[in-house]
N, C-alpha and C. Protein backbone atom coordinates (compact mmCIF):
# COMPACT_ATOMS: atom_id res chain seq x y z
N UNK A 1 -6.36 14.91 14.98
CA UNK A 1 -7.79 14.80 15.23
C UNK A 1 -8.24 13.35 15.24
N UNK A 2 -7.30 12.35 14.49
CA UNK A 2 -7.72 11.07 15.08
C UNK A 2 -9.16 10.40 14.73
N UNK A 3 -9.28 10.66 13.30
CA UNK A 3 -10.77 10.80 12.23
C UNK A 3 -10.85 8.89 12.15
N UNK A 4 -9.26 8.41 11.87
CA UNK A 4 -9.26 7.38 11.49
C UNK A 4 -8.29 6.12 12.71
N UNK A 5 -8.53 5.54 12.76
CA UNK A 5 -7.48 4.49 13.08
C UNK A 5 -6.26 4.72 12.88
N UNK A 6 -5.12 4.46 13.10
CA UNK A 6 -3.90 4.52 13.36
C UNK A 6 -3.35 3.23 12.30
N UNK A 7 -3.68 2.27 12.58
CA UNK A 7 -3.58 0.71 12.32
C UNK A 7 -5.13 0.13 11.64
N UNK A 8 -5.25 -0.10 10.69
CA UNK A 8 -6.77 -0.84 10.20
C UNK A 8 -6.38 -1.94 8.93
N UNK A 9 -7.56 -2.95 9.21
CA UNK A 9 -6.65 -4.09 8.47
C UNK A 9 -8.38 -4.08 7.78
N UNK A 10 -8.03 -4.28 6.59
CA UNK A 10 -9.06 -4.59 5.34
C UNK A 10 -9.11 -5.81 4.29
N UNK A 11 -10.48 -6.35 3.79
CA UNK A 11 -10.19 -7.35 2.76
C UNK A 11 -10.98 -6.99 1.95
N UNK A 12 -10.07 -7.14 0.52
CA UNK A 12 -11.07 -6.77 -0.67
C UNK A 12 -11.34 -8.28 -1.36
N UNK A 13 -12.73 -8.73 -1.72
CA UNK A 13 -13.20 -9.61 -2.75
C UNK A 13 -13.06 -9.49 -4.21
N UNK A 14 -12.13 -10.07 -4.62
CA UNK A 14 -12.25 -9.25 -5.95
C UNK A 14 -12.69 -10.37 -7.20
N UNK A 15 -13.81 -10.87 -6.55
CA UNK A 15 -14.56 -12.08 -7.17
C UNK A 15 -13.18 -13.39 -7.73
N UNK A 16 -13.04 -13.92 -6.84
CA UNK A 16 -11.78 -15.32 -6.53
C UNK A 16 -10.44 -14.95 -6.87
N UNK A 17 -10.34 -13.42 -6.24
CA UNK A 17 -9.37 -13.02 -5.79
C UNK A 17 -9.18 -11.98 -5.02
N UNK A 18 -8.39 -12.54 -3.79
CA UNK A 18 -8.50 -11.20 -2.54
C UNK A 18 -7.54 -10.73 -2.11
N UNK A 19 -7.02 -9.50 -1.73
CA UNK A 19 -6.10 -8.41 -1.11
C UNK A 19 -6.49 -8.36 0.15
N UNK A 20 -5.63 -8.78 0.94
CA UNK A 20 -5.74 -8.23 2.57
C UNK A 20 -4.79 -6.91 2.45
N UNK A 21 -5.88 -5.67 2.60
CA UNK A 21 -5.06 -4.45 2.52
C UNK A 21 -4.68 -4.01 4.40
N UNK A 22 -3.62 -3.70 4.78
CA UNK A 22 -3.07 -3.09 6.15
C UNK A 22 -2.55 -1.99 6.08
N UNK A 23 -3.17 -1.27 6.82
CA UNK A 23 -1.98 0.68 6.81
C UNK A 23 -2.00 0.39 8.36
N UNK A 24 -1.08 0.78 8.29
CA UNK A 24 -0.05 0.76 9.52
C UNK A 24 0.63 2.22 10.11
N UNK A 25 -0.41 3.26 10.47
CA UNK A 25 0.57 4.35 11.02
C UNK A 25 1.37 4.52 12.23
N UNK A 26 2.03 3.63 12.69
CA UNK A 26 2.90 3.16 13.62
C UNK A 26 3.77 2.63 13.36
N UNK A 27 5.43 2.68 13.63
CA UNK A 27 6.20 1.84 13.39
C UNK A 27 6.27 0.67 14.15
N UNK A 28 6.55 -0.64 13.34
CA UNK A 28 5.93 -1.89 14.07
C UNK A 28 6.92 -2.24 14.80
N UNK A 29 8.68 -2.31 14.27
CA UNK A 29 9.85 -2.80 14.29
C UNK A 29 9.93 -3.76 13.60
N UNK A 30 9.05 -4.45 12.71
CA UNK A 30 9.40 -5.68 12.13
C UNK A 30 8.90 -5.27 11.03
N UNK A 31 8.59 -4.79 10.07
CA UNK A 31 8.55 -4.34 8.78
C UNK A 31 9.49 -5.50 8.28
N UNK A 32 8.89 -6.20 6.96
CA UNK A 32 9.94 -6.66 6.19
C UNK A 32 10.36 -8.00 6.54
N UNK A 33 10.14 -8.41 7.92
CA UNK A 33 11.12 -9.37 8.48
C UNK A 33 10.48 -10.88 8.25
N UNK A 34 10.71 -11.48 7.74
CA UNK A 34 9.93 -12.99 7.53
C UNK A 34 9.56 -13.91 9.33
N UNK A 35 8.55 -14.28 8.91
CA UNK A 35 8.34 -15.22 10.59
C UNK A 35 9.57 -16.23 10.15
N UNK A 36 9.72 -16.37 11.57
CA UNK A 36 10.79 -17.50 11.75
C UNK A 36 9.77 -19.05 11.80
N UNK A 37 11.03 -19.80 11.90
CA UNK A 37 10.52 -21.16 11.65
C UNK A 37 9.74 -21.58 12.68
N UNK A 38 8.80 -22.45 12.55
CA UNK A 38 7.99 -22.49 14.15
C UNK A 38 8.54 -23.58 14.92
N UNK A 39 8.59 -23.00 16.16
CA UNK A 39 9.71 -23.88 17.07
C UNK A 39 8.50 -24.82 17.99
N UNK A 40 9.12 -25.75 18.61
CA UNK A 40 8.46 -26.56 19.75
C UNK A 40 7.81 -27.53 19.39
N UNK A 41 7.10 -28.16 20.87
CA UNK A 41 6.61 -29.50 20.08
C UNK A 41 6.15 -29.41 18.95
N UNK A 42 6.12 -30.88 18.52
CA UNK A 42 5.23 -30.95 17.08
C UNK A 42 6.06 -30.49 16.07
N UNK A 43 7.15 -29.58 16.15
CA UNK A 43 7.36 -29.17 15.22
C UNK A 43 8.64 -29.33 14.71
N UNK A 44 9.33 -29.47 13.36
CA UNK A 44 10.07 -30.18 12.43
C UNK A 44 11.55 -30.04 13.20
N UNK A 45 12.01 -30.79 14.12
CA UNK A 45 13.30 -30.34 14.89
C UNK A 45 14.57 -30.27 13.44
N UNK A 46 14.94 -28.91 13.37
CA UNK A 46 15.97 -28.41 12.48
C UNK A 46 17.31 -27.05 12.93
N UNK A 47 18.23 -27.72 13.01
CA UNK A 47 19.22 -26.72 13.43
C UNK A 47 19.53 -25.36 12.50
N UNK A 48 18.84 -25.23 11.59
CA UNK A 48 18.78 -24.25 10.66
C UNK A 48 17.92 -22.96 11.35
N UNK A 49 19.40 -21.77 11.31
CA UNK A 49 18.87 -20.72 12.39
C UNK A 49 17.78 -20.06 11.28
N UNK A 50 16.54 -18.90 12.01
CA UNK A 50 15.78 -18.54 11.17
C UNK A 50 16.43 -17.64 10.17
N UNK A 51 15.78 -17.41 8.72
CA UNK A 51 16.35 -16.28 7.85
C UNK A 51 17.02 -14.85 8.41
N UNK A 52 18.02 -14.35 8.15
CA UNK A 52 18.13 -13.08 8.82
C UNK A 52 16.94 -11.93 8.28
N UNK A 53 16.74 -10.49 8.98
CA UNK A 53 15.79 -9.84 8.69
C UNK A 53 16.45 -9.38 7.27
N UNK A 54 15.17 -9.29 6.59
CA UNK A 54 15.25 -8.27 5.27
C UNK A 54 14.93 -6.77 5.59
N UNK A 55 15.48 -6.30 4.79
CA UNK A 55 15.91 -4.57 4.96
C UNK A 55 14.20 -3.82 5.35
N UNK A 56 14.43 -3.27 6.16
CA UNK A 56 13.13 -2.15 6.91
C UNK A 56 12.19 -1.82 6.06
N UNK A 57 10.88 -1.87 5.81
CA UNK A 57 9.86 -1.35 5.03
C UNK A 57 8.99 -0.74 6.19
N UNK A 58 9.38 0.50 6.36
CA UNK A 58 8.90 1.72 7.09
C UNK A 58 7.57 1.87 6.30
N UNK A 59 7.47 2.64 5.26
CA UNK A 59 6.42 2.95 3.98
C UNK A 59 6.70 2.31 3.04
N UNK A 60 5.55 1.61 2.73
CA UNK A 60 5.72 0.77 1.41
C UNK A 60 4.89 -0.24 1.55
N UNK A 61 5.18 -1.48 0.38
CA UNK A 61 4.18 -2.57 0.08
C UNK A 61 4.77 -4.06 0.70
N UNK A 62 4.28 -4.52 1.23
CA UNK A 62 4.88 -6.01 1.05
C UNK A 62 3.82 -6.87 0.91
N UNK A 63 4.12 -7.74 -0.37
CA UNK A 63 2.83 -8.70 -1.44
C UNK A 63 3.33 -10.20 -0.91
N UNK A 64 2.27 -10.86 -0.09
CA UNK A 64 3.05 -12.40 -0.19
C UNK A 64 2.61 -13.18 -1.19
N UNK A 65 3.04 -13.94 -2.15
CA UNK A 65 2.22 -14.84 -2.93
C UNK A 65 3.17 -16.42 -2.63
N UNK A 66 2.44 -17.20 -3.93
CA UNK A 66 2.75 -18.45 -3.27
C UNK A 66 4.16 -19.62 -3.53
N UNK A 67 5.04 -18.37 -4.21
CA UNK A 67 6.60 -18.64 -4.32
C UNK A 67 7.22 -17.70 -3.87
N UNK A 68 7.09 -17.26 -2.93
CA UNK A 68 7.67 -16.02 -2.04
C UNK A 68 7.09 -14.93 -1.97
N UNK A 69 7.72 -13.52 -1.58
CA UNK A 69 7.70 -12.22 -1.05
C UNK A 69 8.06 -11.14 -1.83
N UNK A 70 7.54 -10.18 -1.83
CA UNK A 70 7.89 -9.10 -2.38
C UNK A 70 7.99 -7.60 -1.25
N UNK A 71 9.16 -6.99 -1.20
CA UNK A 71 8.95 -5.36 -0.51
C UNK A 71 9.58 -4.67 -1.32
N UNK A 72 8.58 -3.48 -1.47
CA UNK A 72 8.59 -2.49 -2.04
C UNK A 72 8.45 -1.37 -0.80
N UNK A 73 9.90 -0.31 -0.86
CA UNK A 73 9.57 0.69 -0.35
C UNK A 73 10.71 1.95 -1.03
N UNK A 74 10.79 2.96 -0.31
CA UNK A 74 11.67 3.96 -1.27
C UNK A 74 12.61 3.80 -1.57
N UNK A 75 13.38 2.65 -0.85
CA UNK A 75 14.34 2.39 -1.26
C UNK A 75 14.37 0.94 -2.63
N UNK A 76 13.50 0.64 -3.23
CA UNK A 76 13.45 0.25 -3.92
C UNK A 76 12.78 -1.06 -3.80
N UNK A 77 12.56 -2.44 -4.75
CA UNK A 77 11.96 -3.44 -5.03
C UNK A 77 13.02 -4.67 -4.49
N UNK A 78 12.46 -5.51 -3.18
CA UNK A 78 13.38 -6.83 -3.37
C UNK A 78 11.87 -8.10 -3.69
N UNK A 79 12.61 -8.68 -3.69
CA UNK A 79 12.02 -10.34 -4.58
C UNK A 79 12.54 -11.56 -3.32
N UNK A 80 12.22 -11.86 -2.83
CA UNK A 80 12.68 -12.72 -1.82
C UNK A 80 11.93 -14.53 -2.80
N UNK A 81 12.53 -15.49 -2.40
CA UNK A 81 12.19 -16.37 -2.82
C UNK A 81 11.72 -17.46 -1.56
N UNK A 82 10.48 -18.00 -1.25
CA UNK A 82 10.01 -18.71 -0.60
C UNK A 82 9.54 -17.66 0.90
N UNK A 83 9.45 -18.57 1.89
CA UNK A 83 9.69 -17.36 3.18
C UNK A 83 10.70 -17.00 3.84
N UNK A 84 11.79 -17.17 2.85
CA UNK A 84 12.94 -17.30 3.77
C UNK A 84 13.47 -15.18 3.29
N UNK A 85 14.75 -15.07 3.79
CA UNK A 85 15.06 -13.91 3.24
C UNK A 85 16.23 -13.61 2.23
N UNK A 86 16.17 -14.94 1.21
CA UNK A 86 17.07 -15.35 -0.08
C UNK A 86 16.50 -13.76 -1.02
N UNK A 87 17.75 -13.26 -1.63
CA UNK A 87 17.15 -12.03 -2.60
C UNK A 87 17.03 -12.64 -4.15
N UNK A 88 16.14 -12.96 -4.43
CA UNK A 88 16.21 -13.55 -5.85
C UNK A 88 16.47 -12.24 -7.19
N UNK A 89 15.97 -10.47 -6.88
CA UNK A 89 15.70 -9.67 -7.58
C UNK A 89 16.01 -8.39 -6.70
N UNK A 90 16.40 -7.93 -7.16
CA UNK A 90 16.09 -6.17 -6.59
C UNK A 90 16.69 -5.14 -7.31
N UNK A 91 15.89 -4.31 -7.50
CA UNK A 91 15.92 -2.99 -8.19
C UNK A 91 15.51 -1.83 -7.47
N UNK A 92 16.62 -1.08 -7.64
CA UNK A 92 16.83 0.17 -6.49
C UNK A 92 16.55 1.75 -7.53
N UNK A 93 16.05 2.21 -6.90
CA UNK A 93 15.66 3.86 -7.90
C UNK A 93 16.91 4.25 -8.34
N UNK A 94 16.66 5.01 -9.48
CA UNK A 94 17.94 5.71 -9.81
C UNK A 94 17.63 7.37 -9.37
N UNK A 95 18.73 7.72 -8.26
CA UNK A 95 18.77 9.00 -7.36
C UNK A 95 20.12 8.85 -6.76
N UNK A 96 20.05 9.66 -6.67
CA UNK A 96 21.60 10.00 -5.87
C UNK A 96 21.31 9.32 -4.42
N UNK A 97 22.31 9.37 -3.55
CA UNK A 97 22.22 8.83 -1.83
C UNK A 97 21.34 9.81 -1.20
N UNK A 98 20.49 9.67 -0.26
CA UNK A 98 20.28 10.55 0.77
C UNK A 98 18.98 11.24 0.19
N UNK A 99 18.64 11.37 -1.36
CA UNK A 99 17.88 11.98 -2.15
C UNK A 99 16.03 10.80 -1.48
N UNK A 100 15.45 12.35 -1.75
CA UNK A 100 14.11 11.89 -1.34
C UNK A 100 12.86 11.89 -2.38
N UNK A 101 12.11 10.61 -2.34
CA UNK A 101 11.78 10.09 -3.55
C UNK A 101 10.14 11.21 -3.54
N UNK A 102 9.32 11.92 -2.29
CA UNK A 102 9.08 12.44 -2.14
C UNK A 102 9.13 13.61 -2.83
N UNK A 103 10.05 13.98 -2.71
CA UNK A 103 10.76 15.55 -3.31
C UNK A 103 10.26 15.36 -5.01
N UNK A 104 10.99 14.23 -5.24
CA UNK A 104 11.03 14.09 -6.92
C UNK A 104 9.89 14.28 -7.51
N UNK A 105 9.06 13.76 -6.99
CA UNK A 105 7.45 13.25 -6.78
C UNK A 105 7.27 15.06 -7.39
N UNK A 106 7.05 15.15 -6.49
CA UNK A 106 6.40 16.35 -6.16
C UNK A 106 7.56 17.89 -7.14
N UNK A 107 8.46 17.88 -7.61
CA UNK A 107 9.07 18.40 -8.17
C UNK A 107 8.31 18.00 -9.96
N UNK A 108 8.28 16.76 -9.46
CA UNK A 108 7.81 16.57 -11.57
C UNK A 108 6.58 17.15 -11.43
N UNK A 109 5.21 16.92 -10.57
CA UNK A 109 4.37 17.42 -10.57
C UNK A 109 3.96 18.71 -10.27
N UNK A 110 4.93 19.52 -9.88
CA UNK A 110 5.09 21.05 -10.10
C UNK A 110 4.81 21.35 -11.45
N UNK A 111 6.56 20.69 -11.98
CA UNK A 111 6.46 21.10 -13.73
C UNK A 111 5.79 20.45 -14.74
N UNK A 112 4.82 19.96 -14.20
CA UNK A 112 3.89 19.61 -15.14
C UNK A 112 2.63 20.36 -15.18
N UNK A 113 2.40 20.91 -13.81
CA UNK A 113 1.64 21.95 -13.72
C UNK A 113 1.98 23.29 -14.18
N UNK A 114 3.25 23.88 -14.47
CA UNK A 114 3.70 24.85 -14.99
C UNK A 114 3.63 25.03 -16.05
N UNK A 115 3.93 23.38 -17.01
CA UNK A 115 4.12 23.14 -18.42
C UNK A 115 2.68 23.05 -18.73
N UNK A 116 1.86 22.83 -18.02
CA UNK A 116 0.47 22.48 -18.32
C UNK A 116 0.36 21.19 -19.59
N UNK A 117 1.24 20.08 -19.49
CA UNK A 117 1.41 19.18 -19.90
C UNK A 117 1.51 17.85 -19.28
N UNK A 118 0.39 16.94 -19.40
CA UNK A 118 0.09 15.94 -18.68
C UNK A 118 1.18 14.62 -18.89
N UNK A 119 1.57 14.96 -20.17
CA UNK A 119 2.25 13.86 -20.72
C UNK A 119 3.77 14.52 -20.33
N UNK A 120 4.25 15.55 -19.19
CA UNK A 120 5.15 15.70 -18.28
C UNK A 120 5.73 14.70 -17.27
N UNK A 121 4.20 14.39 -16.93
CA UNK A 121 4.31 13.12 -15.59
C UNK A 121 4.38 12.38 -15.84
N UNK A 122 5.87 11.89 -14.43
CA UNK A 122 6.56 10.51 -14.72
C UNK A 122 5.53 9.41 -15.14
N UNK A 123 4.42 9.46 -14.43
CA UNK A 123 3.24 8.43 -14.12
C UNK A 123 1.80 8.99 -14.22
N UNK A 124 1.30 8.64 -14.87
CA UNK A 124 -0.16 8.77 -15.08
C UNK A 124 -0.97 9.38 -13.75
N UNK A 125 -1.53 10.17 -13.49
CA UNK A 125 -2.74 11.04 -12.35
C UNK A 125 -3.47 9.61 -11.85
N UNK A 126 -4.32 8.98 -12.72
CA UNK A 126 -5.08 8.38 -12.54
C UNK A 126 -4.40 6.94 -11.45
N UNK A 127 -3.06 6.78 -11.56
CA UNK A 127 -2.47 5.44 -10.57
C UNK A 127 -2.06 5.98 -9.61
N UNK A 128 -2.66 7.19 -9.43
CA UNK A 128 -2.21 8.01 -7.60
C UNK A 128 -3.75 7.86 -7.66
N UNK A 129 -4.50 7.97 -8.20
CA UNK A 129 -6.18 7.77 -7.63
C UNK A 129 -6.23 6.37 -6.99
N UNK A 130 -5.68 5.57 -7.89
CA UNK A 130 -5.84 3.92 -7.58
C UNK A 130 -5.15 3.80 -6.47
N UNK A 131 -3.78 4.11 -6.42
CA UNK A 131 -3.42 3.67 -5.58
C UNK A 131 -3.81 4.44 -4.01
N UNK A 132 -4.52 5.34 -3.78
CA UNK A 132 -5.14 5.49 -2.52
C UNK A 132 -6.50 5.20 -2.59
N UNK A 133 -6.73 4.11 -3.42
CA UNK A 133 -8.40 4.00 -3.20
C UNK A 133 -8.46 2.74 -2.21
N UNK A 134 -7.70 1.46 -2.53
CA UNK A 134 -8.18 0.80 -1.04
C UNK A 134 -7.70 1.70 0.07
N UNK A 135 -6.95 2.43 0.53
CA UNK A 135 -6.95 3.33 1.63
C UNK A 135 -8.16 4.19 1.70
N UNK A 136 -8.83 4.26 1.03
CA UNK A 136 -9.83 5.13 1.10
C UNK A 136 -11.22 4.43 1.73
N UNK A 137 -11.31 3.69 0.35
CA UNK A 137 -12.50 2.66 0.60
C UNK A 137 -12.48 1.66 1.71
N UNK A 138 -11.39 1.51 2.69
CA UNK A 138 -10.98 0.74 3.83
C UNK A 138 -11.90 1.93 5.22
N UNK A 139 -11.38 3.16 5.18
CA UNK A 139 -11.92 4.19 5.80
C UNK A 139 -13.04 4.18 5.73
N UNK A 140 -14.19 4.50 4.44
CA UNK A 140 -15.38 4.30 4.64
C UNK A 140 -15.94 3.36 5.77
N UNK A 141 -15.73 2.10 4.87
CA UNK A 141 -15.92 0.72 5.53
C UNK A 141 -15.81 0.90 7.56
N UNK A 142 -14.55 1.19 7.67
CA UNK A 142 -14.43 1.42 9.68
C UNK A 142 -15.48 2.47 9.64
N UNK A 143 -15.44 3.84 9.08
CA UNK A 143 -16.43 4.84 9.18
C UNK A 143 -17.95 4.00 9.68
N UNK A 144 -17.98 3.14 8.60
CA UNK A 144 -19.93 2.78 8.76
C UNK A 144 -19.75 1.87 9.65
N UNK A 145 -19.06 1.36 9.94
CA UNK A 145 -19.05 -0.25 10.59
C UNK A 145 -19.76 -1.12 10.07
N UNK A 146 -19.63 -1.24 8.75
CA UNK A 146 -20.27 -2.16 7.96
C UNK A 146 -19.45 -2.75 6.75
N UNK A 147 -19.32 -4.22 6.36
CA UNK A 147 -19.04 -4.60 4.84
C UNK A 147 -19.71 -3.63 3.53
N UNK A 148 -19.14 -3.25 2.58
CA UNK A 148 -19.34 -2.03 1.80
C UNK A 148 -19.12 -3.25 0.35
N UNK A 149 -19.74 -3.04 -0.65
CA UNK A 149 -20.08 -3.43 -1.75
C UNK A 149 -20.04 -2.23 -3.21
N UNK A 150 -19.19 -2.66 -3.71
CA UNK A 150 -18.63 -1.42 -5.01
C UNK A 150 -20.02 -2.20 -6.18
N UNK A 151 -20.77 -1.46 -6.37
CA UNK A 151 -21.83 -1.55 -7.75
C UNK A 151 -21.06 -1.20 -8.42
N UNK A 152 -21.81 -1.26 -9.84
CA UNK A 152 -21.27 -0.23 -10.90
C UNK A 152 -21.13 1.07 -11.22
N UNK A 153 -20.10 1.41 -11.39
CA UNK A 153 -19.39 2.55 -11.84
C UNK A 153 -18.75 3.13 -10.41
N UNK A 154 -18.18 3.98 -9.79
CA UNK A 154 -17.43 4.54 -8.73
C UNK A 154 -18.53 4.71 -7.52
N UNK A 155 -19.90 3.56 -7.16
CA UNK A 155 -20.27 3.52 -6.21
C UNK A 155 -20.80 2.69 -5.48
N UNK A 156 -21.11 2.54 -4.09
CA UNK A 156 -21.15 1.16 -3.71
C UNK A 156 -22.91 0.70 -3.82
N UNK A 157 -23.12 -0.02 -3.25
CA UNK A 157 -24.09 -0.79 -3.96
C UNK A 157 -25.26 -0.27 -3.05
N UNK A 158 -26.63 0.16 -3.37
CA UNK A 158 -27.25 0.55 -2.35
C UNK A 158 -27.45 0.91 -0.91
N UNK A 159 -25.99 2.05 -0.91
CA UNK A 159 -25.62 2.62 0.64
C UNK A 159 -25.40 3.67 0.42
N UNK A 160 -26.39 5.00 0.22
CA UNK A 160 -26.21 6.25 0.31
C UNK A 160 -25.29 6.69 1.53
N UNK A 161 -25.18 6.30 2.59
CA UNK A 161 -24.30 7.09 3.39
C UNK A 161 -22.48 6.70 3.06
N UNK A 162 -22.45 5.35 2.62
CA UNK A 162 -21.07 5.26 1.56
C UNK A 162 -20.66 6.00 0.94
N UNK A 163 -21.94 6.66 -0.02
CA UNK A 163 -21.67 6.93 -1.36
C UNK A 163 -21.21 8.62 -0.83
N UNK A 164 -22.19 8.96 0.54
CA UNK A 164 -21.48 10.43 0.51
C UNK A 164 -19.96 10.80 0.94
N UNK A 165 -19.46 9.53 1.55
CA UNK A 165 -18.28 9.43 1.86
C UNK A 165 -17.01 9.80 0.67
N UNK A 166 -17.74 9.32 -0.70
CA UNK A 166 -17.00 9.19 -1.66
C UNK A 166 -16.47 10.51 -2.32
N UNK A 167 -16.98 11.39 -1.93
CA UNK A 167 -16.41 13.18 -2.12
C UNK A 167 -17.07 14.34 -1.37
N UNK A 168 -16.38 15.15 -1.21
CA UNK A 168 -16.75 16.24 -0.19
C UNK A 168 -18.11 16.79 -0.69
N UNK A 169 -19.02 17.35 0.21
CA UNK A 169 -20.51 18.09 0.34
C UNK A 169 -19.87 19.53 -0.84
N UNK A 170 -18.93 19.99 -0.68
CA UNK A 170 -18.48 21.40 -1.45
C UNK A 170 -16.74 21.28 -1.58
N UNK A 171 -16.78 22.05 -2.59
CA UNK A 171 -15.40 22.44 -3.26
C UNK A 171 -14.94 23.17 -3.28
N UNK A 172 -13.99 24.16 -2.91
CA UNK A 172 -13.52 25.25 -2.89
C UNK A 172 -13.03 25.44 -4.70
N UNK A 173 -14.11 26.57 -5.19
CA UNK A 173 -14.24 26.97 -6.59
C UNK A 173 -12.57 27.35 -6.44
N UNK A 174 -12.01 27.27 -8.02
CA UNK A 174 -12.39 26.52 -9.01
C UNK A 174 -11.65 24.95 -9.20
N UNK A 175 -11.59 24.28 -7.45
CA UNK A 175 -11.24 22.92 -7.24
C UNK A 175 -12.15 22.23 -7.03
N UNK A 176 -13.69 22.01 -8.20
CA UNK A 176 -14.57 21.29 -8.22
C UNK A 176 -14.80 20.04 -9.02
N UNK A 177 -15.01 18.92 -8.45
CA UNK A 177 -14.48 17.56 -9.27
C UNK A 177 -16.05 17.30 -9.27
């Protein structure tokens, strides 16, 4: 149905500090891959070929800061050092080969719903809220075609049509938040 963008690029202020958030529902082919060195005039003549690519980030995070790179995807955490594609760190899930991190996901949160025990889950409820809220709050934002402003407490700052964005008109009883 095509509600949202495919590709939408977002920036959060987070008072002198900012996240350029990107979802990307397209595969790009370059996931992961560091820019190469910039070639041509003007620029630093060096026979040093560019970094080779770092491993595919299909789904997942990649954080740049200002001593290198970070990707995070199911296949686990690398640490790159500078912009090049040096591995300074990486930590890979513990799962068997071929095993889907998906599945697991969703297997603990079965039996935690069975056990009716919160303190089941691998990970806290509340860092699956967080973590789709700039995806969320990015949506609004294209929705209105407007810069959106978070007030206090879970709403934005004098924009009722934001704020209805922020949960459904009705709930299907007894899934009422």
């Amino acid at each position: 149905d095509q509600e949202t963008p495919n590709t939408l690029l977002a920036s959060f202020d987070f008072g002198g500090r900012e996240i350029v958030f990107e979802v990307r529902g397209l595969m790009t082919g370059s996931e992961g891959v560091p820019a190469a060195p910039r070639r041509g005039p003007g620029a630093p003549q060096t026979n040093t070929p560019p970094p080779p690519p770092a491993p595919g980030v299909m789904i997942g995070n990649l954080v740049y800061g200002t001593e290198g790179w970070m990707a995070m995807s199911d296949a686990g955490v690398r640490i790159y050092k500078g912009d090049s594609s040096e591995v300074v760190m990486e930590e890979k899930p513990e799962r068997g080969p071929g095993s889907d991190s998906t599945a697991a996901h969703m297997e603990n949160f079965l039996a935690a719903c069975r056990s009716r025990k919160v303190e089941d889950l691998h990970d806290p409820i509340n860092n699956a809220y967080l973590s789709a809220s700039l995806c969320h709050l990015a949506n609004i934002s294209y929705r209105t075609g407007r810069k959106l402003n978070i007030g206090p407490g879970p709403k934005f700052a004098n924009d009722p049509e934001a704020n209805q964005m922020l949960t459904r008109k009705e709930y299907r009883k007894p899934y009422v938040v």
